[in-house]
Protein backbone atom coordinates (compact mmCIF):
# COMPACT_ATOMS: atom_id res chain seq x y z
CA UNK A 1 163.64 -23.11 38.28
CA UNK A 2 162.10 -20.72 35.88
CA UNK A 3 161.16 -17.11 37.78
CA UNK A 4 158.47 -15.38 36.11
CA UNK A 5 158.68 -11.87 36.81
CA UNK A 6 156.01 -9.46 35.33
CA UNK A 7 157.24 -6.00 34.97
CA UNK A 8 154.21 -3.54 35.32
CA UNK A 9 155.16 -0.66 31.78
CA UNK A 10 154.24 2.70 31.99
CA UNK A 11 152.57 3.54 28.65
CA UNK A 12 153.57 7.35 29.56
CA UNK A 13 157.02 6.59 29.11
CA UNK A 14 157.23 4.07 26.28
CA UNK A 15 155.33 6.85 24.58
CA UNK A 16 157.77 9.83 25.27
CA UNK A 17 160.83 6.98 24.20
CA UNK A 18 158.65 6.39 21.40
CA UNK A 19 158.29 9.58 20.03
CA UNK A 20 162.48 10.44 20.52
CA UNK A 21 162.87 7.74 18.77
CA UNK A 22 160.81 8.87 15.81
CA UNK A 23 161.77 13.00 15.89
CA UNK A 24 165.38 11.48 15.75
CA UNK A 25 165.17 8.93 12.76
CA UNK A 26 162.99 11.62 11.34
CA UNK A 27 165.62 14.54 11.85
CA UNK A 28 168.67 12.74 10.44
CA UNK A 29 166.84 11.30 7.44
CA UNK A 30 166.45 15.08 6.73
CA UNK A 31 170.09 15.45 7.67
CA UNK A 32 171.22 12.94 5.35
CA UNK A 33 169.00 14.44 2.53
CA UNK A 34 170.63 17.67 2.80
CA UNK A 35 173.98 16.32 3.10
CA UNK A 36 173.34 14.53 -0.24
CA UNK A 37 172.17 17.69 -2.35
CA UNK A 38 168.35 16.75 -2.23
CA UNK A 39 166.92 19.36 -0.28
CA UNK A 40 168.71 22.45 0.52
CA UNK A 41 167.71 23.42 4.71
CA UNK A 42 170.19 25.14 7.09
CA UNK A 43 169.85 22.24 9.67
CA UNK A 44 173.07 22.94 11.81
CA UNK A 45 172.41 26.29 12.84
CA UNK A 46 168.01 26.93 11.66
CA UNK A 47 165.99 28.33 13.96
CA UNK A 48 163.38 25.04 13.67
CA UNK A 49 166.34 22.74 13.64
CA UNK A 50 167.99 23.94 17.00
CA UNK A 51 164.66 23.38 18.82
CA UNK A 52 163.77 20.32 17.82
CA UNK A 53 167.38 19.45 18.87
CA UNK A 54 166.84 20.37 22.09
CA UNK A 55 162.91 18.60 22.20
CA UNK A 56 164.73 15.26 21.38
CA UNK A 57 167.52 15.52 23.54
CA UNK A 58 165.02 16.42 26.49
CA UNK A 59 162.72 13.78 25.85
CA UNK A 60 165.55 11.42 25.46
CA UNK A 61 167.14 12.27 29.17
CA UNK A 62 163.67 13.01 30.69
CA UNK A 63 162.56 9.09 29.95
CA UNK A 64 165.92 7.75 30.91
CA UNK A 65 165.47 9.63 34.75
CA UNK A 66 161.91 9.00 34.72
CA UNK A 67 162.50 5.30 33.74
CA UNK A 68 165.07 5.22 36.32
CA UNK A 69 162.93 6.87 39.02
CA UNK A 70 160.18 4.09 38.21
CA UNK A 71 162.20 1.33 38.35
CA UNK A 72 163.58 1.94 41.59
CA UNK A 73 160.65 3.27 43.69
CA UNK A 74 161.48 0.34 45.66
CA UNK A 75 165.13 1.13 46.48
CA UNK A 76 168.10 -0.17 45.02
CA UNK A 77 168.89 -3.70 45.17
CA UNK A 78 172.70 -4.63 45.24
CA UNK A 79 171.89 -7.80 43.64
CA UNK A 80 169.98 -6.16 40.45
């Protein structure tokens, strides 16, 4: 027997995963250009780098508990 389960998403999240996902690929492209002599940006220690550190880092662990929080609203099955 085939179960079909439908999993309601919340757009909310997917969106703030969404947007990590692009601040990251878009901050170590930049990485990776300075590394190879392209452009020339202080990214370790710039005052626009550190901060958008921290904004993808946060929006990384915020969707993880809030994903977790919405997927267990229910309690926590042992069999899951």
């Amino acid at each position: 027997f085939k179960i079909l389960v439908l999993i309601r998403r919340n757009n909310y999240i997917d969106l703030m995963r969404a947007t990590a996902i692009i601040l990251m690929v878009a901050f170590h492209f930049v990485w990776d250009l300075n590394y190879f002599g392209y452009i020339r940006t202080d990214i370790p220690n710039g005052f626009f780098w550190k901060e958008l550190r921290a904004v993808i880092v946060s929006y990384f662990l915020f969707s993880v508990g809030a994903s977790l929080v919405y997927t267990y609203q229910g309690g926590i099955s042992a069999k899951k």
